[in-house]
Protein backbone atom coordinates (compact mmCIF):
# COMPACT_ATOMS: atom_id res chain seq x y z
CA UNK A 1 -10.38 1.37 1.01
CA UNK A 2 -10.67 3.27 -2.56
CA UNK A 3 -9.88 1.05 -5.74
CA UNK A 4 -7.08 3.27 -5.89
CA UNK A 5 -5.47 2.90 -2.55
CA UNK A 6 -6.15 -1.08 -3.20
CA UNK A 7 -4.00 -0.74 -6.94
CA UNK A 8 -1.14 1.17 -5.30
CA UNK A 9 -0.41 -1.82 -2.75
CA UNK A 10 -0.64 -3.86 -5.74
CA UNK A 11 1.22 -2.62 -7.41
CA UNK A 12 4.31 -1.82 -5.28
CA UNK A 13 3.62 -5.32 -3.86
CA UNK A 14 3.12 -7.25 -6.58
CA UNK A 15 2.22 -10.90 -6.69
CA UNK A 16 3.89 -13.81 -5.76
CA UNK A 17 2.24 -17.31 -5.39
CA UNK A 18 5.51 -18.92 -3.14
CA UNK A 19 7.10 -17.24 -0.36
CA UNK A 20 9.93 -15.05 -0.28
CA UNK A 21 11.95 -13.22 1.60
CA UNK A 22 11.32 -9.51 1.19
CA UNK A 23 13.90 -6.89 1.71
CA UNK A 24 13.41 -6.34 5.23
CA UNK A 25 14.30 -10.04 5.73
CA UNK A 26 10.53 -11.48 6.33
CA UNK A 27 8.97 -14.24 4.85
CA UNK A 28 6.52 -12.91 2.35
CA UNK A 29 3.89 -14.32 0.27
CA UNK A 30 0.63 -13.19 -2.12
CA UNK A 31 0.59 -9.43 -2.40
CA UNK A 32 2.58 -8.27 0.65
CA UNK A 33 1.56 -10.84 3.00
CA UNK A 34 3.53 -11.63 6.27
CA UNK A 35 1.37 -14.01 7.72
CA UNK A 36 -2.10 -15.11 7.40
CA UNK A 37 -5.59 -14.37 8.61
CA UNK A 38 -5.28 -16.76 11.35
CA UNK A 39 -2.36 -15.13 12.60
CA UNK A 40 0.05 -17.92 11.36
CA UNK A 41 3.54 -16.29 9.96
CA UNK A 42 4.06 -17.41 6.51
CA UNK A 43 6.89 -19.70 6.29
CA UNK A 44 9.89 -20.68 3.80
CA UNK A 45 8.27 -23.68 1.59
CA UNK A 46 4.42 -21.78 1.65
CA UNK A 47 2.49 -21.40 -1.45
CA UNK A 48 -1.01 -20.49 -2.57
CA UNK A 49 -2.86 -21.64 -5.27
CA UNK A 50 -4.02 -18.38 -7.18
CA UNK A 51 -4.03 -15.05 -7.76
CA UNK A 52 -7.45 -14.97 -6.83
CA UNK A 53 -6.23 -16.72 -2.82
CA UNK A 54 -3.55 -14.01 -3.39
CA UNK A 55 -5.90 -11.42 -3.81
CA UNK A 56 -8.34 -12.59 -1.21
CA UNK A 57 -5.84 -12.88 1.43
CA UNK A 58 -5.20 -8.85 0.37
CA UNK A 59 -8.64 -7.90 1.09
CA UNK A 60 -9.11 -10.17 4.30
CA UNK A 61 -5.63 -9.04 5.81
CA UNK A 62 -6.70 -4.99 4.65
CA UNK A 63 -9.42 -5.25 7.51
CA UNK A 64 -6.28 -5.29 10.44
CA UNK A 65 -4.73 -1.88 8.48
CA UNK A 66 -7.69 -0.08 7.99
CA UNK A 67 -9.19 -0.84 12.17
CA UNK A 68 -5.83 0.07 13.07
CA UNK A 69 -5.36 3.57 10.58
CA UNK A 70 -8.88 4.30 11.84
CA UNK A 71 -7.94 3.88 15.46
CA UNK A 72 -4.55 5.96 15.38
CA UNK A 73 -5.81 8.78 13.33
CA UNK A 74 -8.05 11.16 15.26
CA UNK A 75 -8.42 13.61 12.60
CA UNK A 76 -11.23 14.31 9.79
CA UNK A 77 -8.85 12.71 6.93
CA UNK A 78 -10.67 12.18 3.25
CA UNK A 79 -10.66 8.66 1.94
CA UNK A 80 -7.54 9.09 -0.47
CA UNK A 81 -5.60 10.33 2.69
CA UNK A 82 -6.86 7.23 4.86
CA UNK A 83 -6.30 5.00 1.84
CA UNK A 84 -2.27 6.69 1.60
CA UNK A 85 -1.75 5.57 5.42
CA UNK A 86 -3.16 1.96 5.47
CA UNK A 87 -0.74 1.47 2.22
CA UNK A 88 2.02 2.80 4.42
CA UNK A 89 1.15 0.93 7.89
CA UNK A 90 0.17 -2.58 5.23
CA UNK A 91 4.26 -1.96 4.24
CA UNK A 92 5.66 -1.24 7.46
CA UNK A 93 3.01 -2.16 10.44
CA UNK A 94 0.59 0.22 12.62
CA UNK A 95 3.75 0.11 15.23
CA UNK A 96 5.62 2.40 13.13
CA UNK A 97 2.73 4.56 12.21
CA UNK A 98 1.75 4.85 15.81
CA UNK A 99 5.28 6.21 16.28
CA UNK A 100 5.89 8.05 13.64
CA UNK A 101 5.87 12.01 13.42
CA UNK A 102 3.61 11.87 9.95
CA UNK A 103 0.78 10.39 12.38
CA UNK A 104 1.07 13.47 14.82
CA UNK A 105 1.47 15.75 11.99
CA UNK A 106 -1.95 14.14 10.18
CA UNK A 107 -3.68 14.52 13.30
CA UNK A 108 -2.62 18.11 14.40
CA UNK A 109 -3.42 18.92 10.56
CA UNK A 110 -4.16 16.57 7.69
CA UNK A 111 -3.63 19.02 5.43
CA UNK A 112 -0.19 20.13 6.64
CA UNK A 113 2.00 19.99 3.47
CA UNK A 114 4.89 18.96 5.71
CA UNK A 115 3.51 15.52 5.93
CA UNK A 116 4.84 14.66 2.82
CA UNK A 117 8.35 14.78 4.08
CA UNK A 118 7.07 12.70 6.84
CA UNK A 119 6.29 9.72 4.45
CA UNK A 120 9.31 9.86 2.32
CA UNK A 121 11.45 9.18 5.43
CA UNK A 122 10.48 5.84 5.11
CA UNK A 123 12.44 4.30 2.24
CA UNK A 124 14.53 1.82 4.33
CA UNK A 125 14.54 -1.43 4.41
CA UNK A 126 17.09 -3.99 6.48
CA UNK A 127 18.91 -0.99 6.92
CA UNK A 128 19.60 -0.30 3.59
CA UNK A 129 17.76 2.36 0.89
CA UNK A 130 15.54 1.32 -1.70
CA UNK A 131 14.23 3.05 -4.80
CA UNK A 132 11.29 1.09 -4.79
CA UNK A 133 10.16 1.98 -1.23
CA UNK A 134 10.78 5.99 -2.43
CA UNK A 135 8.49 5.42 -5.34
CA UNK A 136 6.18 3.71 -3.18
CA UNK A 137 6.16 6.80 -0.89
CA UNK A 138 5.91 9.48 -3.63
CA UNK A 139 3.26 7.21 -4.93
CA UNK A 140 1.17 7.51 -1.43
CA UNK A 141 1.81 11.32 -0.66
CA UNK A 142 0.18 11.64 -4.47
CA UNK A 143 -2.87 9.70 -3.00
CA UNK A 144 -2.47 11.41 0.39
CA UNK A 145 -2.46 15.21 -1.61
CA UNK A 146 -4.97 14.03 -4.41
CA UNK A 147 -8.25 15.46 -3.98
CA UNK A 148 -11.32 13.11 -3.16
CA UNK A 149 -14.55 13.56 -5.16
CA UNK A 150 -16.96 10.14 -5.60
CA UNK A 151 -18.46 11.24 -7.92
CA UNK A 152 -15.60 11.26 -10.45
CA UNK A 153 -15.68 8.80 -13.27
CA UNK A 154 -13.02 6.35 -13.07
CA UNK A 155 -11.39 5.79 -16.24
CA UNK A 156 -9.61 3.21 -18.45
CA UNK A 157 -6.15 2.81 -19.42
CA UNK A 158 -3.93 1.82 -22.25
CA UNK A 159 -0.67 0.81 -20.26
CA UNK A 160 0.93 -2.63 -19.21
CA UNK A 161 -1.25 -5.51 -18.78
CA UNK A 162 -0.79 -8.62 -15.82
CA UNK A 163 -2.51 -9.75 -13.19
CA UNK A 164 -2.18 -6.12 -11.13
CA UNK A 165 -2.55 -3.74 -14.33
CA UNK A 166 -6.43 -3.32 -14.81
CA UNK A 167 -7.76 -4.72 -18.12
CA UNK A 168 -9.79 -1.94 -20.34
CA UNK A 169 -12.76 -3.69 -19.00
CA UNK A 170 -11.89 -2.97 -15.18
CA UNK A 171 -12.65 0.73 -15.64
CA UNK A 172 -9.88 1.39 -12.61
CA UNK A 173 -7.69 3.44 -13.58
CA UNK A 174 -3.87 3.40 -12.73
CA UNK A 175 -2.04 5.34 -15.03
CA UNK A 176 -1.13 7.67 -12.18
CA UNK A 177 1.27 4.85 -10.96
CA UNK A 178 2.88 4.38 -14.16
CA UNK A 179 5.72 7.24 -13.32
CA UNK A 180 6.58 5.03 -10.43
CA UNK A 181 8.87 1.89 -10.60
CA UNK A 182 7.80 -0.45 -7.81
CA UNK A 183 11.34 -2.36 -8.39
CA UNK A 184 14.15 -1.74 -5.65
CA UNK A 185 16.38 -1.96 -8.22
């Protein structure tokens, strides 16, 4: 994954050192996490230690998302687009991606402008609506639509600081996300 598609799941996932119970009803813990590496489900009572276990529990559990975007997608997709889908399948699991109509769109025609309305059907959660996942979806068909060039500088920002808003020194730059509340409220 891009930087970038690594800042938008954290920032719609945010960081939380005990578990939770997200909206869909699922024990959550870290940045997004549902269970762990080992394949053990997090549990009510769990905690980690750091942001830094938080984050490297993110970047172990990214591996399962990306093998299994890179396994359902048979198109030629750019890295912002690839980036877009494992941030949806990390939120709602390579199940629904494999049966969803924006992964037969993407790989009839990644560049079908359709798909967009493909991704924003996805803004439920326990049966009920949520801003947040809307923003989060907006958020990825920006990523999905953005054009890809590596050799563009990444550059700073001026806007809120925390443990998932890059420092001036981490040159990433997020202020694209900024328009987007990640709250459900």
């Amino acid at each position: 994954m891009t930087d970038k598609g690594i800042e938008l799941i954290k920032y719609f996932e945010g960081c939380k050192l005990e578990a939770y119970k997200c909206p869909a009803g699922k024990w959550t813990i870290g940045i997004g996490a549902t269970y762990y590496t080992d394949g053990t489900p997090v549990k009510q009572g769990d905690k980690l230690k750091s942001v830094e276990e938080a984050e490297e529990l993110l970047k172990n559990m990214l591996k399962t998302y990306e093998d299994s975007v890179d396994r359902l997608v048979t198109s030629k997709i750019n890295p912002y687009q690839r980036d877009a889908l494992i941030s949806f399948t990390y939120n709602l699991g390579a199940n629904n991606l494999g049966r969803s109509t924006l992964l037969k769109k993407v790989n009839v025609n990644p560049n079908d402008p359709t798909i967009k309305d493909e991704f924003v059907k996805w803004v439920n959660a326990g049966g009920k609506f949520l801003k947040g996942l809307l923003n989060r979806r907006k958020a990825e068909v920006e990523l999905y639509f953005s054009p890809y060039n590596e050799t563009a500088p990444i550059s700073t920002n001026d806007g809120p600081k925390g443990p998932f808003y890059p420092s001036q020194e981490s040159k990433k730059d997020i202020t694209w996300l900024y328009k987007y509340d990640p709250s459900n409220d």
